[in-house]
PDB file of N, CA and C in Angstrom:
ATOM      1  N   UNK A   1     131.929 108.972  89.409  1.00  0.00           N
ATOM      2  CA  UNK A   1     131.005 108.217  88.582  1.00  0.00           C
ATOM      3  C   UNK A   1     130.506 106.966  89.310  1.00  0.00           C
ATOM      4  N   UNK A   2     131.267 106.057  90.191  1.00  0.00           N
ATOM      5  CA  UNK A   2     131.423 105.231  90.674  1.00  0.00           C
ATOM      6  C   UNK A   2     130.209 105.454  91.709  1.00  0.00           C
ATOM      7  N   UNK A   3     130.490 106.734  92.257  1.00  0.00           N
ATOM      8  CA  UNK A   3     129.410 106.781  93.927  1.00  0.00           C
ATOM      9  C   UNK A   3     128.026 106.861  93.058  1.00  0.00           C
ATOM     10  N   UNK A   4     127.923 107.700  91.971  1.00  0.00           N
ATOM     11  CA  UNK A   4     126.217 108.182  91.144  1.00  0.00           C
ATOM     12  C   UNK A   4     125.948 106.922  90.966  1.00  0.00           C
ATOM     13  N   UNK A   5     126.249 105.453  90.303  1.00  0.00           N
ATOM     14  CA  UNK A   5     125.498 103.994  89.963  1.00  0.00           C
ATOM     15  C   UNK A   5     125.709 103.705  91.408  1.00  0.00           C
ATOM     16  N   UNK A   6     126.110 104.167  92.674  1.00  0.00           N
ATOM     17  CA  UNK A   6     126.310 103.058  93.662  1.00  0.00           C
ATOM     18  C   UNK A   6     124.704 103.675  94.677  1.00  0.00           C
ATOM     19  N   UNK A   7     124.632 104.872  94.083  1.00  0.00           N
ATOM     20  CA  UNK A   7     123.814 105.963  94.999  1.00  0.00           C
ATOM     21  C   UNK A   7     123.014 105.352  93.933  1.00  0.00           C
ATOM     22  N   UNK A   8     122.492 105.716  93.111  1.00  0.00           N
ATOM     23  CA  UNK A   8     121.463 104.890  92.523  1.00  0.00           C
ATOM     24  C   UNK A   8     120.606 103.488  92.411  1.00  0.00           C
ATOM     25  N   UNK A   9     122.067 102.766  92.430  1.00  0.00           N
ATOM     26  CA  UNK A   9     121.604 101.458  92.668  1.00  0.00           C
ATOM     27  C   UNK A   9     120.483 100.871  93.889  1.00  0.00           C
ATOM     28  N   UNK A  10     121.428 102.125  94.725  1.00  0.00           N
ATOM     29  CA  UNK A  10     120.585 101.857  96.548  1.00  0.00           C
ATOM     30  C   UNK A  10     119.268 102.388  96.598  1.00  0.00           C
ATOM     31  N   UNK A  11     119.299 103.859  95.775  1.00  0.00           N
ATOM     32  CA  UNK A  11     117.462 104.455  95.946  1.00  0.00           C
ATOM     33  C   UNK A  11     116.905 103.389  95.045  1.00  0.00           C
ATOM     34  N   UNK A  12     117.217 102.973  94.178  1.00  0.00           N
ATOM     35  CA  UNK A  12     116.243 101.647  93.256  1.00  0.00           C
ATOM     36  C   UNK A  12     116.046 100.825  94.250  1.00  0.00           C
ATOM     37  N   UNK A  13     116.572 100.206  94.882  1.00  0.00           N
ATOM     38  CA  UNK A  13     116.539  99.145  95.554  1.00  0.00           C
ATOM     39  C   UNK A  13     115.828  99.672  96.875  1.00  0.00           C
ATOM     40  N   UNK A  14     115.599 100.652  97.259  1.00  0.00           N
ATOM     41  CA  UNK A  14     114.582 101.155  98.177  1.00  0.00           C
ATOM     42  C   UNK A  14     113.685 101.207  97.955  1.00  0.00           C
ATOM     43  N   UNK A  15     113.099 101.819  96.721  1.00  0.00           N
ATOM     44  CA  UNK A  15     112.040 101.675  95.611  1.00  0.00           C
ATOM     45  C   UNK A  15     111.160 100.527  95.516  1.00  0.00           C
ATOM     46  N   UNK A  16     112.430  99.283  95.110  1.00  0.00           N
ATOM     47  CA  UNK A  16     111.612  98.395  95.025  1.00  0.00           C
ATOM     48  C   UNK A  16     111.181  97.320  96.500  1.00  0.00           C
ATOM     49  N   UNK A  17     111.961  97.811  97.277  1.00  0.00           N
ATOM     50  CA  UNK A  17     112.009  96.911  98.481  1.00  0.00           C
ATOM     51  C   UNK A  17     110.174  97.774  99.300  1.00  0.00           C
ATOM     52  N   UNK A  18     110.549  99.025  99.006  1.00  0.00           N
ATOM     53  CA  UNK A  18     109.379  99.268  99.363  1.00  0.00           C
ATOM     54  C   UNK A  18     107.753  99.235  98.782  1.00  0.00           C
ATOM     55  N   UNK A  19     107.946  98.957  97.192  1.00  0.00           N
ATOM     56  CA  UNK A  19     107.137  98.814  96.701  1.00  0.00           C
ATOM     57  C   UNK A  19     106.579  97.206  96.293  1.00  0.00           C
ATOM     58  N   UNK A  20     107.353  96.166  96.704  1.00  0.00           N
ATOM     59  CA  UNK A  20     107.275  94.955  97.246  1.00  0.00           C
ATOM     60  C   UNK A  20     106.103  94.849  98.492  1.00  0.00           C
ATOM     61  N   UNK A  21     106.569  95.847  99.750  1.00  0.00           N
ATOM     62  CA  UNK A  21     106.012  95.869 100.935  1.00  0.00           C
ATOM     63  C   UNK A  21     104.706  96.306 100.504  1.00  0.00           C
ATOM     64  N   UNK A  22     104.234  97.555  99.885  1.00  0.00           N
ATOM     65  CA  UNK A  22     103.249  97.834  99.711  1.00  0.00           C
ATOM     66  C   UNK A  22     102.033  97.288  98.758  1.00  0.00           C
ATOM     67  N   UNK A  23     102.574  95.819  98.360  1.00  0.00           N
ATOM     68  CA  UNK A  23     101.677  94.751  97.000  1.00  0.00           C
ATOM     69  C   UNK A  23     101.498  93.902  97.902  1.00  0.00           C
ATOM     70  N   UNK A  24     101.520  93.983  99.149  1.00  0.00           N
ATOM     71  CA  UNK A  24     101.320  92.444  99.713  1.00  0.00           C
ATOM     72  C   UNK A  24     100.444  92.640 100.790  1.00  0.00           C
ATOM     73  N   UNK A  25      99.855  91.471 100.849  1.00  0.00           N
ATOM     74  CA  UNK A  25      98.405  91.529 102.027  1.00  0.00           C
ATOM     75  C   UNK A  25      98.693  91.359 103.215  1.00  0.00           C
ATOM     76  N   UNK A  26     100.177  90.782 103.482  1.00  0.00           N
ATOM     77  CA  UNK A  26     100.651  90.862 104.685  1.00  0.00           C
ATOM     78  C   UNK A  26     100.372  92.215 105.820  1.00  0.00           C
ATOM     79  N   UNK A  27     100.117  91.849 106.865  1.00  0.00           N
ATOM     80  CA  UNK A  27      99.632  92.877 107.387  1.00  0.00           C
ATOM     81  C   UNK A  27      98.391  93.332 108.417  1.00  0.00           C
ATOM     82  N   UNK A  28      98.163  93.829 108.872  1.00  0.00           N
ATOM     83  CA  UNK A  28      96.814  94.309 109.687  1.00  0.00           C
ATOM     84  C   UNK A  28      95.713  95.138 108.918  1.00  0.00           C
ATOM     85  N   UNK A  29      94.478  94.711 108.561  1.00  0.00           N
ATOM     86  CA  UNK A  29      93.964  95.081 108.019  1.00  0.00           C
ATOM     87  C   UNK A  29      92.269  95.325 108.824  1.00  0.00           C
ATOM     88  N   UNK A  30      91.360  96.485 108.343  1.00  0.00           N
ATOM     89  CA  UNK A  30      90.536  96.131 109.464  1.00  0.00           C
ATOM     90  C   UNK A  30      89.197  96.760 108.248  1.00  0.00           C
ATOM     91  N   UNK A  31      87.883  96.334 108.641  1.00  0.00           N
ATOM     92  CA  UNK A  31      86.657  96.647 107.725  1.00  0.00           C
ATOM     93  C   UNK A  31      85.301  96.736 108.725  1.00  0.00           C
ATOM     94  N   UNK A  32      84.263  96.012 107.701  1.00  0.00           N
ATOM     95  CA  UNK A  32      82.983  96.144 108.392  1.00  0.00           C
ATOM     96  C   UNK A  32      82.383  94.925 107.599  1.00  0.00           C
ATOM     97  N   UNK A  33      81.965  94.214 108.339  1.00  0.00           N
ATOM     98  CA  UNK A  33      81.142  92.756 107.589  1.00  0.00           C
ATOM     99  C   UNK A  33      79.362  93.472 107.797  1.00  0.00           C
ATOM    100  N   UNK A  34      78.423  93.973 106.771  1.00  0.00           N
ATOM    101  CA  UNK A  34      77.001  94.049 106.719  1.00  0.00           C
ATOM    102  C   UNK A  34      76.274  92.891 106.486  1.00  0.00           C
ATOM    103  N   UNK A  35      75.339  92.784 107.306  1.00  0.00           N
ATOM    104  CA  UNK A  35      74.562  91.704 107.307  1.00  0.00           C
ATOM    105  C   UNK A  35      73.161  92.258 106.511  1.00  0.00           C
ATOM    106  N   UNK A  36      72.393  91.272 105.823  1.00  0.00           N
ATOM    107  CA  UNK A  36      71.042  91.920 105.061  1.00  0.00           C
ATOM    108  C   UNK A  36      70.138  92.587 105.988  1.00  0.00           C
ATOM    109  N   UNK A  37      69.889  92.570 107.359  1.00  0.00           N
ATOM    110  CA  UNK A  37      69.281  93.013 108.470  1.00  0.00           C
ATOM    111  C   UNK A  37      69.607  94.537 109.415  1.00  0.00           C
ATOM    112  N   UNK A  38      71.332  94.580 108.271  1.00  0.00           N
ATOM    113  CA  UNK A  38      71.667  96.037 108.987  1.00  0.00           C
ATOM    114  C   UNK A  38      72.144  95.924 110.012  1.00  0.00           C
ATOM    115  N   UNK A  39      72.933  94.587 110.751  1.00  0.00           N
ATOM    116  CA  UNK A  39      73.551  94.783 111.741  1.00  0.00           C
ATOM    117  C   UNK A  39      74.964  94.899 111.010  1.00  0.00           C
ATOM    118  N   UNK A  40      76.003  95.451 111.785  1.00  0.00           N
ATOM    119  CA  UNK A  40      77.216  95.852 111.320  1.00  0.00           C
ATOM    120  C   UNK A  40      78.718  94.724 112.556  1.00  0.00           C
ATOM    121  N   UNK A  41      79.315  94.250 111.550  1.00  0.00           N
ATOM    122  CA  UNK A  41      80.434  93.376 112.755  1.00  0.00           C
ATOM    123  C   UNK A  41      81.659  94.224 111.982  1.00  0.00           C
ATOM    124  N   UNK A  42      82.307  94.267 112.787  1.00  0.00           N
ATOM    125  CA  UNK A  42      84.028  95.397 112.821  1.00  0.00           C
ATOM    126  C   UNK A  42      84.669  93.920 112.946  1.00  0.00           C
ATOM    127  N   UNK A  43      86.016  94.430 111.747  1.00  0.00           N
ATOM    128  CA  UNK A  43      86.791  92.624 111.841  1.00  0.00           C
ATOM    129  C   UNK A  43      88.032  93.822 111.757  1.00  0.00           C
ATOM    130  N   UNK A  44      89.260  92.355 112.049  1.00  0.00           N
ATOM    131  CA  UNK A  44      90.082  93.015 112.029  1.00  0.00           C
ATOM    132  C   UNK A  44      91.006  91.641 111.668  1.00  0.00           C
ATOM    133  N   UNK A  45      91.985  92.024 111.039  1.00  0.00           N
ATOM    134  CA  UNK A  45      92.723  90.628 110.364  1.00  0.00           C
ATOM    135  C   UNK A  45      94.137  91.121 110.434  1.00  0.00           C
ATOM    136  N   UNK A  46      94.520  90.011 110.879  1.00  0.00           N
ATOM    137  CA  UNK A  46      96.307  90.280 110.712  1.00  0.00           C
ATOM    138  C   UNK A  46      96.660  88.880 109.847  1.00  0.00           C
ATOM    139  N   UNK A  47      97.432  89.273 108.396  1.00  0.00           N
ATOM    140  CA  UNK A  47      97.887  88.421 107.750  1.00  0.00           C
ATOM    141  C   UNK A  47      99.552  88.006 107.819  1.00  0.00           C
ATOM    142  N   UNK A  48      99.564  87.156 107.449  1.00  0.00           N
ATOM    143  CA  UNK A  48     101.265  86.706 107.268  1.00  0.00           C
ATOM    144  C   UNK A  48     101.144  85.827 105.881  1.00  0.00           C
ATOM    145  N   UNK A  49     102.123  86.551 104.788  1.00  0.00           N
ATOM    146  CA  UNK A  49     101.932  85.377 103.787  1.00  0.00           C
ATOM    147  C   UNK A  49     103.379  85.315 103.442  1.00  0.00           C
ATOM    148  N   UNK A  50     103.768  84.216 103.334  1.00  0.00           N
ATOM    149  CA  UNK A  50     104.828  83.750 102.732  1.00  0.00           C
ATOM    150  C   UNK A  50     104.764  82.359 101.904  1.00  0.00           C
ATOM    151  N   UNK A  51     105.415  82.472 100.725  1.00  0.00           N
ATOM    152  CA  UNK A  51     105.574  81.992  99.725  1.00  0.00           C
ATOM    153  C   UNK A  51     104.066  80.845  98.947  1.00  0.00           C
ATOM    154  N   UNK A  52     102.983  81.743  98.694  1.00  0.00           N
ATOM    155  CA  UNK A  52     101.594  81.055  98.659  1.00  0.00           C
ATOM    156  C   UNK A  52     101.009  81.158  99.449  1.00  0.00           C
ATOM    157  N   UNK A  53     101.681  80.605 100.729  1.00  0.00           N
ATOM    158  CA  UNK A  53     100.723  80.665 101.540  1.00  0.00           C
ATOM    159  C   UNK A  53     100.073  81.733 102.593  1.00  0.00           C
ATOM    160  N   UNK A  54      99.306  81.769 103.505  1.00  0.00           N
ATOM    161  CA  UNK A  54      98.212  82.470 104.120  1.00  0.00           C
ATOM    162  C   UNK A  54      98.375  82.225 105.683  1.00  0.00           C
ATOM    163  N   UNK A  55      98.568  82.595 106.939  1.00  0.00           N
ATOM    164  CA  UNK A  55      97.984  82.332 108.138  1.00  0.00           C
ATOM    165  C   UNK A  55      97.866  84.010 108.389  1.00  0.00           C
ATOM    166  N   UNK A  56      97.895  83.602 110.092  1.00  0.00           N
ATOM    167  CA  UNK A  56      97.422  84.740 110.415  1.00  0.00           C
ATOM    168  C   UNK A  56      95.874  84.714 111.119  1.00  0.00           C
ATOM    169  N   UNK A  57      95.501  85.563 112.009  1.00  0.00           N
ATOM    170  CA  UNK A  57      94.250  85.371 113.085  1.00  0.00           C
ATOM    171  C   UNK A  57      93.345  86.441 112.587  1.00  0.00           C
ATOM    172  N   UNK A  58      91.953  85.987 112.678  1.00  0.00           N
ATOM    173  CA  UNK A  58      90.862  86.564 112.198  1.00  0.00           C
ATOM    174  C   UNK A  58      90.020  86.736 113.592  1.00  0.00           C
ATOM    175  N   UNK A  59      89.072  88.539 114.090  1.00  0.00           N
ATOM    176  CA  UNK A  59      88.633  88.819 115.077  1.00  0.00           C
ATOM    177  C   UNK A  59      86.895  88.729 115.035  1.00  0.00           C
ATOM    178  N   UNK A  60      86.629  88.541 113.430  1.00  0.00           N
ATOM    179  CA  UNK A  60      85.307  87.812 113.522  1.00  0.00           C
ATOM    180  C   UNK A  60      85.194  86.906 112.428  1.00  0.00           C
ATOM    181  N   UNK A  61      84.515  85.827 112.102  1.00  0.00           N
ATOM    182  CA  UNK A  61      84.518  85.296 113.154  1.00  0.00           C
ATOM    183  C   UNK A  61      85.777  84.577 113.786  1.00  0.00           C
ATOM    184  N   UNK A  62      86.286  84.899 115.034  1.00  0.00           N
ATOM    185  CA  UNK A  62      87.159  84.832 116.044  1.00  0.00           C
ATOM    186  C   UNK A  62      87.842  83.814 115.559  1.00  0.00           C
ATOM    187  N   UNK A  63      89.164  83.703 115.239  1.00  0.00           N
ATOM    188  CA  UNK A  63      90.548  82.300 115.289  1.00  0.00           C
ATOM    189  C   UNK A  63      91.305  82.637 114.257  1.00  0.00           C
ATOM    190  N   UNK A  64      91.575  81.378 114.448  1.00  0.00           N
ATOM    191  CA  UNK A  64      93.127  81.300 113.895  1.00  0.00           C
ATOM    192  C   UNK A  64      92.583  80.946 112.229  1.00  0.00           C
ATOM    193  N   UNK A  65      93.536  81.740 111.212  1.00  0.00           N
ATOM    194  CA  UNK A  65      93.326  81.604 109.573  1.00  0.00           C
ATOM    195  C   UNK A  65      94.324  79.773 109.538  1.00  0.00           C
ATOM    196  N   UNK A  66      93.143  79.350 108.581  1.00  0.00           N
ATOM    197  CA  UNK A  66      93.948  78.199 108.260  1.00  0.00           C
ATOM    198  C   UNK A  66      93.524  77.713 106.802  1.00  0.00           C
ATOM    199  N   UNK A  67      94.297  76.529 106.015  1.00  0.00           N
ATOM    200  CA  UNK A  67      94.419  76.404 104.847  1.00  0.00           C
ATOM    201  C   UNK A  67      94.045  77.785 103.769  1.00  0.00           C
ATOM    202  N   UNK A  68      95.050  78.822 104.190  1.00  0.00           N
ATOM    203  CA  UNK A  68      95.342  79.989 103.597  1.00  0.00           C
ATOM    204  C   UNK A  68      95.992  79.633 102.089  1.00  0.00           C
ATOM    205  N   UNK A  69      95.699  80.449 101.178  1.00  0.00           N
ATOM    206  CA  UNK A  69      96.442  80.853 100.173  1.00  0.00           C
ATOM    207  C   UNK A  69      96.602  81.922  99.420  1.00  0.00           C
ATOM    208  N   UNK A  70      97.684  82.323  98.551  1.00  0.00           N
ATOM    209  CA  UNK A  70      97.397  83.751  98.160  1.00  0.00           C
ATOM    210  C   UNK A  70      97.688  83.481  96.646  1.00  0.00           C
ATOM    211  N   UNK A  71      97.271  83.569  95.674  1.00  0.00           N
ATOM    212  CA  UNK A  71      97.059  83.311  93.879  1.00  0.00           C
ATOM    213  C   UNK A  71      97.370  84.621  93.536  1.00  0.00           C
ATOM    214  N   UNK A  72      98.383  85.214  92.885  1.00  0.00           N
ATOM    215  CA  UNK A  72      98.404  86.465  92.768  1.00  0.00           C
ATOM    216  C   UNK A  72      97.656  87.434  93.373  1.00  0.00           C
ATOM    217  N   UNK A  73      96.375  88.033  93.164  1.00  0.00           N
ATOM    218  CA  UNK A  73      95.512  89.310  94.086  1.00  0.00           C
ATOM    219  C   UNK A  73      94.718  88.400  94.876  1.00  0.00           C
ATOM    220  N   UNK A  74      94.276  87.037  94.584  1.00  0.00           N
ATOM    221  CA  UNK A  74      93.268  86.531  95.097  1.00  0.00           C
ATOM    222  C   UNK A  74      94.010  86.206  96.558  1.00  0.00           C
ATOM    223  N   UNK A  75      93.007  86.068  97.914  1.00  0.00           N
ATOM    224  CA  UNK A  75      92.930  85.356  98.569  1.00  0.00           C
ATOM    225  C   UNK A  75      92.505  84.499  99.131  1.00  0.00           C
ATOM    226  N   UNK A  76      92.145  83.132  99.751  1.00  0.00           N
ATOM    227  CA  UNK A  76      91.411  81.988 100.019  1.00  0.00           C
ATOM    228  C   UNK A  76      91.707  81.629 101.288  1.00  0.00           C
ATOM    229  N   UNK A  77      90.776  81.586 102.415  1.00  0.00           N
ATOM    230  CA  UNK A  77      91.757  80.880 104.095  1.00  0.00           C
ATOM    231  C   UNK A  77      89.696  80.785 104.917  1.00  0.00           C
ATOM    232  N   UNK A  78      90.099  79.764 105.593  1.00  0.00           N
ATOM    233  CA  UNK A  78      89.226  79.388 106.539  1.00  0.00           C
ATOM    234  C   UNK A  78      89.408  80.004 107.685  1.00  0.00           C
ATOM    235  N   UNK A  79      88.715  79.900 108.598  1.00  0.00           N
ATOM    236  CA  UNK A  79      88.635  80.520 110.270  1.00  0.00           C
ATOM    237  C   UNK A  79      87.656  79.358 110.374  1.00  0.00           C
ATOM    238  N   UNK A  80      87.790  78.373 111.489  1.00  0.00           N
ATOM    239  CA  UNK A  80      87.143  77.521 112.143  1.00  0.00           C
ATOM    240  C   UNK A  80      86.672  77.950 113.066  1.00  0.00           C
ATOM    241  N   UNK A  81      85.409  77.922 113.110  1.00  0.00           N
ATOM    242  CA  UNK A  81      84.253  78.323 114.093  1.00  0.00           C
ATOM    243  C   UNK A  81      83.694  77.160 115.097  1.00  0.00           C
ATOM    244  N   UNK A  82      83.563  76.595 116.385  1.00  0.00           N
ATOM    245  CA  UNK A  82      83.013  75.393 116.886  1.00  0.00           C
ATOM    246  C   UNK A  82      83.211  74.450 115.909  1.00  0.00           C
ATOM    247  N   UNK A  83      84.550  74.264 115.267  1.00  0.00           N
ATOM    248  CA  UNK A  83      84.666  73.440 114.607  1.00  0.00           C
ATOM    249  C   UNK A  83      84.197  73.017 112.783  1.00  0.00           C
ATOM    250  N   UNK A  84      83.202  74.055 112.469  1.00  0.00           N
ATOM    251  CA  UNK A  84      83.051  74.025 111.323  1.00  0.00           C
ATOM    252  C   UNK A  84      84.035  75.240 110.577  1.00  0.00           C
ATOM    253  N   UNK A  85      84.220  75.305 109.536  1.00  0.00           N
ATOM    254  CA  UNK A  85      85.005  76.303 108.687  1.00  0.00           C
ATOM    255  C   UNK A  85      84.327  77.363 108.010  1.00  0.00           C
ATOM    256  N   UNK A  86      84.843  78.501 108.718  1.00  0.00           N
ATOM    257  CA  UNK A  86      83.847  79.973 108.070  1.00  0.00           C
ATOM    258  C   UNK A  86      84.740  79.907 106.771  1.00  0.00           C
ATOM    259  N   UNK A  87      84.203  80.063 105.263  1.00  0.00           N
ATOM    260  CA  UNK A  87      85.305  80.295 104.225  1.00  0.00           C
ATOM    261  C   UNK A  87      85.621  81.982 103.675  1.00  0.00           C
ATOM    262  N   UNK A  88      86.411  82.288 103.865  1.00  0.00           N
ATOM    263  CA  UNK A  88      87.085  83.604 103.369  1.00  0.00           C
ATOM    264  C   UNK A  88      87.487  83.410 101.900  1.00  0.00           C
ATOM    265  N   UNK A  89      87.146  84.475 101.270  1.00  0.00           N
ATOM    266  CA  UNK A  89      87.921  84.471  99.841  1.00  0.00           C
ATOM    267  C   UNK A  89      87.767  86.009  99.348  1.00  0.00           C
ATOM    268  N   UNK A  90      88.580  86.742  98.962  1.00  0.00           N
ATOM    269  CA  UNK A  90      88.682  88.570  99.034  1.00  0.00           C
ATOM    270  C   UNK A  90      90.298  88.247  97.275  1.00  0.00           C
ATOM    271  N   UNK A  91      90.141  89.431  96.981  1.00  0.00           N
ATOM    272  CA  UNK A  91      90.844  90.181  96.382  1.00  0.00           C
ATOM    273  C   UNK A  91      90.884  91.351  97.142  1.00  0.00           C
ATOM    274  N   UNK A  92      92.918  91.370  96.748  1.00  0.00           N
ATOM    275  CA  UNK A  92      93.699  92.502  96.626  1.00  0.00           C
ATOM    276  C   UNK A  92      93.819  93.323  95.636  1.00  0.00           C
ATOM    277  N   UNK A  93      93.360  94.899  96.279  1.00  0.00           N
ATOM    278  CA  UNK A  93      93.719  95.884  94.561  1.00  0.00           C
ATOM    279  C   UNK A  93      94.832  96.595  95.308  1.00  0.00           C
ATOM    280  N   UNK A  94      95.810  96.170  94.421  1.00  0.00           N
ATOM    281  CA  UNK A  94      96.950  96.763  94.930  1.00  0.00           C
ATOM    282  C   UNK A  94      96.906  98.472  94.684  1.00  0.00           C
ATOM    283  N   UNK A  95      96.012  99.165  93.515  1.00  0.00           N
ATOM    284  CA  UNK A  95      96.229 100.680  93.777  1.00  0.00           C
ATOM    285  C   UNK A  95      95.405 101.320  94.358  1.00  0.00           C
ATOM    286  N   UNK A  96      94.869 100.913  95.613  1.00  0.00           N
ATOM    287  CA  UNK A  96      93.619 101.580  96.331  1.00  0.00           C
ATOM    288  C   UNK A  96      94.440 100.413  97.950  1.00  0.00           C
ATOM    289  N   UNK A  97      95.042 100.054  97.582  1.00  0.00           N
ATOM    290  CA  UNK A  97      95.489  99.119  99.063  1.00  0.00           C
ATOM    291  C   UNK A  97      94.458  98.980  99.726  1.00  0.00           C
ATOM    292  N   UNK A  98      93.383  98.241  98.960  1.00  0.00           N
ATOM    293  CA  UNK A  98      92.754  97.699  99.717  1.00  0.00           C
ATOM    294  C   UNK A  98      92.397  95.972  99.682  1.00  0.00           C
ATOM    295  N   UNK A  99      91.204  95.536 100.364  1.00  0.00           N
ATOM    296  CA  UNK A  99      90.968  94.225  99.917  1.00  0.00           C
ATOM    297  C   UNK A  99      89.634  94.395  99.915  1.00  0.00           C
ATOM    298  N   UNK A 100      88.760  93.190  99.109  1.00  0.00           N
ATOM    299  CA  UNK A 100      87.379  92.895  99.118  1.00  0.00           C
ATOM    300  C   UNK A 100      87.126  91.403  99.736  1.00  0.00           C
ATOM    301  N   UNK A 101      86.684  91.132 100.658  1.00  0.00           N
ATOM    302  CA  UNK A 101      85.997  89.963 101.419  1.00  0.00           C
ATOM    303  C   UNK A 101      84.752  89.494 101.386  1.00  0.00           C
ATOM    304  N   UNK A 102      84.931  88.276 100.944  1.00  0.00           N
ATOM    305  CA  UNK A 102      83.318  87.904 101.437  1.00  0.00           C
ATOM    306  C   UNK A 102      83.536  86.449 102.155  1.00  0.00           C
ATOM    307  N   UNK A 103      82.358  86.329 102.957  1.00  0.00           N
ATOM    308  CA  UNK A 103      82.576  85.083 103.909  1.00  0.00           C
ATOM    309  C   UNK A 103      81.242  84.639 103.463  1.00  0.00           C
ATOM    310  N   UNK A 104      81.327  83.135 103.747  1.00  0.00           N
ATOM    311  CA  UNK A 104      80.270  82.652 103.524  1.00  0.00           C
ATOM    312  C   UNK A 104      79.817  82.159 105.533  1.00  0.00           C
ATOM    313  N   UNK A 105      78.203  82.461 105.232  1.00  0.00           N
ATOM    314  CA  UNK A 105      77.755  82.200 106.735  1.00  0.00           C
ATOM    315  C   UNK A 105      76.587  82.304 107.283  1.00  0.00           C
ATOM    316  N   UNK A 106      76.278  81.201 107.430  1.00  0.00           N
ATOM    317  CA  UNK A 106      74.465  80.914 107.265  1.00  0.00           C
ATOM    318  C   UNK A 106      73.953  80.456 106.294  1.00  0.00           C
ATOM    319  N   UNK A 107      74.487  80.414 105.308  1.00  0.00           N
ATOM    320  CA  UNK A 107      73.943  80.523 104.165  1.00  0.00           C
ATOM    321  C   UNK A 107      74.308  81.517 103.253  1.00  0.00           C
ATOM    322  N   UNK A 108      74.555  82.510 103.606  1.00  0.00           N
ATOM    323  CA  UNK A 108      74.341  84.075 103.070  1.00  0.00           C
ATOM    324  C   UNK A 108      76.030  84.505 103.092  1.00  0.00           C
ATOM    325  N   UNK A 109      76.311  85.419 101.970  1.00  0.00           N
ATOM    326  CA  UNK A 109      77.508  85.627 101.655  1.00  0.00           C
ATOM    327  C   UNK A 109      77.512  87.305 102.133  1.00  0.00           C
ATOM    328  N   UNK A 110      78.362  87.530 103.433  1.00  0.00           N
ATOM    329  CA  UNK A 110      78.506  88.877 103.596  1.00  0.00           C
ATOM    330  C   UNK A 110      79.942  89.447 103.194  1.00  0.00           C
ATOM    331  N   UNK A 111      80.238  90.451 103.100  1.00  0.00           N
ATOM    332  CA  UNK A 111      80.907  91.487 102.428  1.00  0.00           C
ATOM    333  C   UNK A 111      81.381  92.570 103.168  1.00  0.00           C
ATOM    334  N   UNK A 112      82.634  92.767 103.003  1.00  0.00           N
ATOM    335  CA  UNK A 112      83.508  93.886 103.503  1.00  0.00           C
ATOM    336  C   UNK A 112      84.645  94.207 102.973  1.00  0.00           C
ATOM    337  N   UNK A 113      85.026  95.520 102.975  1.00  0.00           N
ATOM    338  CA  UNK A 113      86.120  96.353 102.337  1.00  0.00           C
ATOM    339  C   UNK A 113      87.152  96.464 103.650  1.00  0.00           C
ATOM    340  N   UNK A 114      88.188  95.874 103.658  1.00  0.00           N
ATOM    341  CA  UNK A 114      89.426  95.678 104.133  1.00  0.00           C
ATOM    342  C   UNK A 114      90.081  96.695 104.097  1.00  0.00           C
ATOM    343  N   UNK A 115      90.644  97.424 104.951  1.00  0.00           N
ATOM    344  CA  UNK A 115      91.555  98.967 104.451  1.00  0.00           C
ATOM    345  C   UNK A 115      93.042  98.669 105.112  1.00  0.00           C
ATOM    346  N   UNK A 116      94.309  98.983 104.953  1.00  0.00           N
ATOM    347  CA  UNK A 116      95.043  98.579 105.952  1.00  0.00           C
ATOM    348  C   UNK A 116      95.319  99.307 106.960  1.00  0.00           C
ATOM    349  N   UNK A 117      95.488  98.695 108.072  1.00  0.00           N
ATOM    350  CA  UNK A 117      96.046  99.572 109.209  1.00  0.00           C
ATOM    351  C   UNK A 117      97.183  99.666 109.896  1.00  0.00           C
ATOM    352  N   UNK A 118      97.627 100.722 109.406  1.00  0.00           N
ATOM    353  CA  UNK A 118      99.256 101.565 109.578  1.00  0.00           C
ATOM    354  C   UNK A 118      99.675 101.593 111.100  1.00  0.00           C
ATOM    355  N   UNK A 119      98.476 101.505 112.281  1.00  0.00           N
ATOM    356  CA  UNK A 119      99.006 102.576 113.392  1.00  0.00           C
ATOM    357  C   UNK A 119      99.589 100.830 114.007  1.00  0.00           C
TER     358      UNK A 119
END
């Protein structure tokens, strides 16, 4: 009786350890930013979040994520460009594992679907 709650206890706790891993934006994630003109930029983001907060390096526009945060699904983090701040702000849907991004830049707010990447 003893081993069935001890064997149990452990697949729960795999369960949830893994289903922890799979709610969180932590991670490598990669999309397509469209511009109104039809040019296409490939990003690619590696996050780290722990406890609120957000870092982690962004491949367009190019640097380091800073004043990151994570609000339950929401996310919020800058990438400094020549010194000014590109602003990021996306939701997480945790049952499609994906994210939605938009940056603000130029003026103009572009958009991309975040997918994660496993390899």
């Amino acid at each position: 009786m003893t081993k069935k709650i001890f064997t149990t206890a452990a697949l729960l706790s795999c369960l949830l350890v893994s289903f922890k891993a799979s709610t969180s934006v932590e991670g490598k994630w990669k999309g397509t930013y469209k511009t109104p003109d039809g040019n296409e930029y490939p990003v690619t983001y590696n996050f780290k979040a722990e406890s609120g907060s957000l870092a982690g390096v962004a491949t367009f526009p190019k640097g380091t994520i800073v004043n990151g945060k994570v609000e339950g699904t929401e996310i919020k983090f800058d990438v400094p460009v020549y010194g000014s701040p590109i602003q990021h702000t996306g939701k997480y849907y945790t049952q499609a594992d994906s994210i939605g991004m938009d940056i603000q830049l130029n003026g103009k707010t572009l958009h991309a679907t975040l997918l994660r990447d496993n390899e």
